[in-house]
Protein backbone atom coordinates (compact mmCIF):
# COMPACT_ATOMS: atom_id res chain seq x y z
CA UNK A 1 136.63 123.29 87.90
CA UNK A 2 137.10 122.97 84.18
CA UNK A 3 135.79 120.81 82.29
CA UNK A 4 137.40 117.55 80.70
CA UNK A 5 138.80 117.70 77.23
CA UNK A 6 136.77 115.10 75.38
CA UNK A 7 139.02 112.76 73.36
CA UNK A 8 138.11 112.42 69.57
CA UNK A 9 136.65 109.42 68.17
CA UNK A 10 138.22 107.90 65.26
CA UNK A 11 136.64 106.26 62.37
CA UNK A 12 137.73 103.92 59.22
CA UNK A 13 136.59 104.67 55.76
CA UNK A 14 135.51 101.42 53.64
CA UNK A 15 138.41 100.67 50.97
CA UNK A 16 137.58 102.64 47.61
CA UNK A 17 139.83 102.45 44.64
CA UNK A 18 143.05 104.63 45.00
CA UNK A 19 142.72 108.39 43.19
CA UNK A 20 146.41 108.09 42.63
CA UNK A 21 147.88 104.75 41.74
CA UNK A 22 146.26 101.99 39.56
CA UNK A 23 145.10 99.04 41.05
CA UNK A 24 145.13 100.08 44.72
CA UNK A 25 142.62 100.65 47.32
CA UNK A 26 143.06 103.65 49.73
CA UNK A 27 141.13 103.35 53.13
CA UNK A 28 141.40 106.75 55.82
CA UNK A 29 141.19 107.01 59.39
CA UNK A 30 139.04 110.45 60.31
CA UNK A 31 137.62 112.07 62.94
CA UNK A 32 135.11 115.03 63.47
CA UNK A 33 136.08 118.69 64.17
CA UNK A 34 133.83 120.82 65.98
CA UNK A 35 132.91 122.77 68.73
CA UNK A 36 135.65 125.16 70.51
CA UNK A 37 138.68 123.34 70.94
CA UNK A 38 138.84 122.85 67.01
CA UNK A 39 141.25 124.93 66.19
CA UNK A 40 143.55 122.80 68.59
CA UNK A 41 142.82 119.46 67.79
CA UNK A 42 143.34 120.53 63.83
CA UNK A 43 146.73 122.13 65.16
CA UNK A 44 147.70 118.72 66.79
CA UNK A 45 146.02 116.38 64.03
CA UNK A 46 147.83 118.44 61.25
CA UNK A 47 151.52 117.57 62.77
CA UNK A 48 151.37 113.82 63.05
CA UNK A 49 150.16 114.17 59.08
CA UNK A 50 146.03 114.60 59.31
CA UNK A 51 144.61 116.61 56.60
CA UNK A 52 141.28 118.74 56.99
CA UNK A 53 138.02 118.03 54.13
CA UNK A 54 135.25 120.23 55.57
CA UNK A 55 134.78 118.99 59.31
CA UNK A 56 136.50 116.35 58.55
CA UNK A 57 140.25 115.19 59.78
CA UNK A 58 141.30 112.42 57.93
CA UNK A 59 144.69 110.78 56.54
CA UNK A 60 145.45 107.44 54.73
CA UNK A 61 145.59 104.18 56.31
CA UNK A 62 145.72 101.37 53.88
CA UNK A 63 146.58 98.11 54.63
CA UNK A 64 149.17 97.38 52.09
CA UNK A 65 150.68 100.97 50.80
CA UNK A 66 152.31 103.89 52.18
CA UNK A 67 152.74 105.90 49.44
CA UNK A 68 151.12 109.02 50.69
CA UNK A 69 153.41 110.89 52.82
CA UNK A 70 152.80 114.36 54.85
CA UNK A 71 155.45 117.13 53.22
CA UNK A 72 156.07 120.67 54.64
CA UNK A 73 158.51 123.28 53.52
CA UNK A 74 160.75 125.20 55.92
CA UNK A 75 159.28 128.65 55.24
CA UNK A 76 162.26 130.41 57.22
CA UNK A 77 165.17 128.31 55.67
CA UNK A 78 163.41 128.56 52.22
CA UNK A 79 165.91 129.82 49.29
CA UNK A 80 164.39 130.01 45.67
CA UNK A 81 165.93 128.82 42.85
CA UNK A 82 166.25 130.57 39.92
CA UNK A 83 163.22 129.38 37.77
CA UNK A 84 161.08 130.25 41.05
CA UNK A 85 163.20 133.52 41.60
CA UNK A 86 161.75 133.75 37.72
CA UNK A 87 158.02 132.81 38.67
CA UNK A 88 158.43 135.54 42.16
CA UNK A 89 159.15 138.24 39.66
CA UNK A 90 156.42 137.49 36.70
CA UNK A 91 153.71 137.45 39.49
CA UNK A 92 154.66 140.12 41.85
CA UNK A 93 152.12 142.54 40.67
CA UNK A 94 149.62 140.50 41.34
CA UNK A 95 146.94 141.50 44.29
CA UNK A 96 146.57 138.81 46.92
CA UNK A 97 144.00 139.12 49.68
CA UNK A 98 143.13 136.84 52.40
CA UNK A 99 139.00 136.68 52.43
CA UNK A 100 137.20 135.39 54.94
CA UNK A 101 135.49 131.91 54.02
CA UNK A 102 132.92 132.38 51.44
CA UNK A 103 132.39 131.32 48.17
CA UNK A 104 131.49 133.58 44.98
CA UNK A 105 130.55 132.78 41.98
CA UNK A 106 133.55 134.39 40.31
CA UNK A 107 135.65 131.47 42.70
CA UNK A 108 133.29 129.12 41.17
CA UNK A 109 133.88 129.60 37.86
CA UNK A 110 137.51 129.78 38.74
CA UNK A 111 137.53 126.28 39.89
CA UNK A 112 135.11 125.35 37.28
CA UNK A 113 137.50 126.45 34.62
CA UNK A 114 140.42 124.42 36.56
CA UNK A 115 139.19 121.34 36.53
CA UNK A 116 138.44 121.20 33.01
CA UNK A 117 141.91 121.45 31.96
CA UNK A 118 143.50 119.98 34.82
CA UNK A 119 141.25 117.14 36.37
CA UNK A 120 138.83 116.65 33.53
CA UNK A 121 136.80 113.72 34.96
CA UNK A 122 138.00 113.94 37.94
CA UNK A 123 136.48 113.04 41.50
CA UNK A 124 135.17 116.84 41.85
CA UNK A 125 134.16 117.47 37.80
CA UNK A 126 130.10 117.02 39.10
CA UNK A 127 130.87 119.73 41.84
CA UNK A 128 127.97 122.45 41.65
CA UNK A 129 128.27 126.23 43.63
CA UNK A 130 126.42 124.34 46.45
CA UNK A 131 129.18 121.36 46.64
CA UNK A 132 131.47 124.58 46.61
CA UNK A 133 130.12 126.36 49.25
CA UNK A 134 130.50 123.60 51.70
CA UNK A 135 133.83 123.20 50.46
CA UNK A 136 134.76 126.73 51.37
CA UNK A 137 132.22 127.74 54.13
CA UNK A 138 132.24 124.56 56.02
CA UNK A 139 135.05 124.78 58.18
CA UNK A 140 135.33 124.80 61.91
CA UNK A 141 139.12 126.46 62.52
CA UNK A 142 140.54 129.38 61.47
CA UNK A 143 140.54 129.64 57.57
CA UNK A 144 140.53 131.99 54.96
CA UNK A 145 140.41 132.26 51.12
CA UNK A 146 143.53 133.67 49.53
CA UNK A 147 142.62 135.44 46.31
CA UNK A 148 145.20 136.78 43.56
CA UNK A 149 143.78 139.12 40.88
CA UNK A 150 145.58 141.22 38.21
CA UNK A 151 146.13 144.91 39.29
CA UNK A 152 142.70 146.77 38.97
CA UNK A 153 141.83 150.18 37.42
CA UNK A 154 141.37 151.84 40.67
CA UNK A 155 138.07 151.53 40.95
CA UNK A 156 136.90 147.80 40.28
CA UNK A 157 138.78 145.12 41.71
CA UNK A 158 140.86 143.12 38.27
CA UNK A 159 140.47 139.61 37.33
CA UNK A 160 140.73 137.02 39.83
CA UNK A 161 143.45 134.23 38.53
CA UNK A 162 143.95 132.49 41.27
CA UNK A 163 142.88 131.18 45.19
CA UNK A 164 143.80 128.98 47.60
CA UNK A 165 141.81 127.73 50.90
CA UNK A 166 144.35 128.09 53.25
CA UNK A 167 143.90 126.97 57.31
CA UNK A 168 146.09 129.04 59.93
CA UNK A 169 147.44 126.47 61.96
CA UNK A 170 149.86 127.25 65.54
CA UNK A 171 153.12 126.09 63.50
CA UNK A 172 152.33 127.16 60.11
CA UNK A 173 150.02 127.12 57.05
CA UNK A 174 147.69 124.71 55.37
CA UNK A 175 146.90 124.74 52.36
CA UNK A 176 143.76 123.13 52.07
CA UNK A 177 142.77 123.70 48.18
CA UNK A 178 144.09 126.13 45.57
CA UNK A 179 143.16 126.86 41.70
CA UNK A 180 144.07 129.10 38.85
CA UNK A 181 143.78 129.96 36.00
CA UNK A 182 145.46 126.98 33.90
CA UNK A 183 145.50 128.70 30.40
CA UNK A 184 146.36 132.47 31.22
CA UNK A 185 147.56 134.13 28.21
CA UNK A 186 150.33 135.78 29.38
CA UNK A 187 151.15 133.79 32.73
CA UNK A 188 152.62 130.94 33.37
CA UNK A 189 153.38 129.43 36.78
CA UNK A 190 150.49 129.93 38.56
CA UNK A 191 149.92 127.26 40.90
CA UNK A 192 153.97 127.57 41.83
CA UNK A 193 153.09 131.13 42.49
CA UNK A 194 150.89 130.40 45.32
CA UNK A 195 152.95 128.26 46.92
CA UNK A 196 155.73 130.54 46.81
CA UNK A 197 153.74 133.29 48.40
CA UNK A 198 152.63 131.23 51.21
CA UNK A 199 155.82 130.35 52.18
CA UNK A 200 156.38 133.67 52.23
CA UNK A 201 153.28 134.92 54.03
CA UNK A 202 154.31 131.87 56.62
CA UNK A 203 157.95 132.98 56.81
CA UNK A 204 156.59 136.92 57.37
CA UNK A 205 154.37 136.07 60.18
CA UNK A 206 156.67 133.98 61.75
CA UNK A 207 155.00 130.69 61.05
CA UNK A 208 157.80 128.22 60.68
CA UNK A 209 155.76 125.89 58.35
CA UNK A 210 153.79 125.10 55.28
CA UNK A 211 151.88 122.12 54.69
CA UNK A 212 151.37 120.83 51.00
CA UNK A 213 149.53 117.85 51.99
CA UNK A 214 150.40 114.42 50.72
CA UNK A 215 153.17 113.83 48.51
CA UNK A 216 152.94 110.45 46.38
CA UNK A 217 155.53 109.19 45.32
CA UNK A 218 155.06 107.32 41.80
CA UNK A 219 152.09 109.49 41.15
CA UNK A 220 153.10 112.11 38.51
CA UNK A 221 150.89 115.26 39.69
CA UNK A 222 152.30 114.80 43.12
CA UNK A 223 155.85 115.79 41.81
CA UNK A 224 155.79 119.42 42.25
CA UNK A 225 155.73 119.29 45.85
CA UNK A 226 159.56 118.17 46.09
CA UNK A 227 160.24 121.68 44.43
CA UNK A 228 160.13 123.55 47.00
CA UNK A 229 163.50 123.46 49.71
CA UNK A 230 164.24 122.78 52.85
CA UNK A 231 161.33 120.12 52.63
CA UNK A 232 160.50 117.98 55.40
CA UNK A 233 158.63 114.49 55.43
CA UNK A 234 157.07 112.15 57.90
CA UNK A 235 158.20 109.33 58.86
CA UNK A 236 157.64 106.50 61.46
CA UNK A 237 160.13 108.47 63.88
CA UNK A 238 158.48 111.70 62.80
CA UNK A 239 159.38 114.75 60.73
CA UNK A 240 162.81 114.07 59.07
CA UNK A 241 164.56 116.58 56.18
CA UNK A 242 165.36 115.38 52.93
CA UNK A 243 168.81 115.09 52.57
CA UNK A 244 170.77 117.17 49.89
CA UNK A 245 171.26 114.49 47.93
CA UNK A 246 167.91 112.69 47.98
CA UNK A 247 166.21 115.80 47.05
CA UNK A 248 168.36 116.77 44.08
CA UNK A 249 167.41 113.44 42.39
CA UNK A 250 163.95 113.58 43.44
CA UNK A 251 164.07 116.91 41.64
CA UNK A 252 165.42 115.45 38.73
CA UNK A 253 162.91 112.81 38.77
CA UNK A 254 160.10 115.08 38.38
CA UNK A 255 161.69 117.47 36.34
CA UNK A 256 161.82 114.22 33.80
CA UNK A 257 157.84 113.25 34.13
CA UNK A 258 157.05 117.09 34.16
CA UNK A 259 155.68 116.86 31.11
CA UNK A 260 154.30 113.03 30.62
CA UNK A 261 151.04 112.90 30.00
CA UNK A 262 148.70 111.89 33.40
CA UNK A 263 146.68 108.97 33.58
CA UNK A 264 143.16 109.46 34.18
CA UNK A 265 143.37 108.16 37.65
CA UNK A 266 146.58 109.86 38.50
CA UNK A 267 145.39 112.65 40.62
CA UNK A 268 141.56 112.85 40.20
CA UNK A 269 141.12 113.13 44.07
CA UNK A 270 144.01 115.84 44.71
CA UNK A 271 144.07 115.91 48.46
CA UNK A 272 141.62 118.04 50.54
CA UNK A 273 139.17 117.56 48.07
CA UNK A 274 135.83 117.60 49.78
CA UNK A 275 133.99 115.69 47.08
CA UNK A 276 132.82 112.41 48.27
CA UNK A 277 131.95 113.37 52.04
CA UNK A 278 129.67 110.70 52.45
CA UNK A 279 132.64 108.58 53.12
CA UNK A 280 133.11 109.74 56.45
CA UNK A 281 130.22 107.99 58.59
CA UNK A 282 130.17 109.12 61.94
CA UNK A 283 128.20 106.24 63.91
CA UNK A 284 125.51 107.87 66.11
């Protein structure tokens, strides 16, 4: 006899102030992930629009917004355009390597040198290697660290400018958490970059998505997700495409706020942040 599958418990976050939109208050529903059926429940949590921080499964539940909706490209059906045929091309000789989960210090300073330019202040600014070691190392499914460095010399590996914590989900992959380096001298499209080559890594191994997390609309650093085509978005009736014609404005939108200036509370928690775990309270 086998045994029973032990349904999750679910839990409610107390309402903080929103990292995204002024004047809200964002509350999450989450649940724990361990033990060996992980893997599966993050599989099933991840298509009906959970998100994984740590052990942690969470996605928004506030009482008076919606804002935050689940996005995934169609890695198969994806086409570039011609400023990302641009980006494929700039990057290409760069090395990428999926590493097992665990942080270095050259990551570190990575991230460290991030944040400074792109979420100065932010929710994860305090974050020391510790903090990124359980941001990395603690994870129950299957995960990895994608790392993209300039060619070597042959014998050393070269310089790391980029990574991404990505999971490997059944349908697709998650990516979890990714940094560059935001003032490369010579490169410019980084963070597009690893997108891009995730949807092609997905599209190679025959993983028909890849999940960007939480698109918000009216939130300017949110923008870039609508880039990226086929895209697909959940709704109350579940995963729906953007029509054609929606996405070219939405395209146009950001293309027009592209280079506003961001608030300082526009973005400061980008999602799958694990700063702030002690607001997930798991009752004894």
């Amino acid at each position: 006899m086998t045994a029973p599958v032990r349904f999750p418990r679910f839990f409610v976050t107390s309402p903080a102030p929103c990292p995204y939109l002024p004047g809200r208050l964002e509350r999450k529903v989450f649940t724990e992930l361990k033990g060996p059926h992980a893997d599966a429940l993050n599989d099933a949590l991840g298509r009906i629009g959970f998100r994984r921080s740590q052990t942690v499964a969470y996605r928004p539940s506030c009482l008076d917004c919606s804002a935050c909706v689940s996005v995934r490209v169609v890695a198969d059906e994806f086409r570039a355009a011609s400023a990302q045929r641009r980006n494929l091309k700039r990057n290409d000789d760069l090395v990428a390597t999926a590493c097992r989960p665990w942080s270095t210090a050259e990551q570190f300073e990575l991230l460290q040198q991030y944040l400074g330019v792109r979420h100065p202040g932010g929710g994860m600014a305090t974050m020391d290697e510790t903090d990124f070691a359980d941001m990395v190392e603690h994870t129950p499914v299957t995960s990895y660290v994608i790392e993209y460095r300039e060619p070597g010399d042959g014998i050393r590996p070269g310089r790391l400018v980029g990574a991404c914590l990505t999971d490997q989900q059944g349908d697709g992959l998650s990516m979890i958490y990714s940094f560059y380096d935001p003032e490369h001298e010579t490169r410019t499209g980084l963070g597009n970059y690893i997108i891009l080559d995730h949807i092609r890594r997905a599209a190679g191994a025959r993983l028909p998505y890849v999940y960007l997390g939480y698109w918000v609309d009216g939130s300017a650093r949110m923008q870039y997700k609508v880039r990226y085509r086929p895209l697909e978005r959940l709704g109350r009736e579940g995963w729906e495409r953007i029509g054609a014609a929606e996405h070219d404005r939405l395209i146009e939108d950001a293309a027009a706020i592209r280079h506003q200036p961001a608030l300082p509370f526009d973005g400061s928690g980008k999602d799958g942040v694990p700063g702030g775990q002690e607001q997930y309270f798991f009752p004894e």
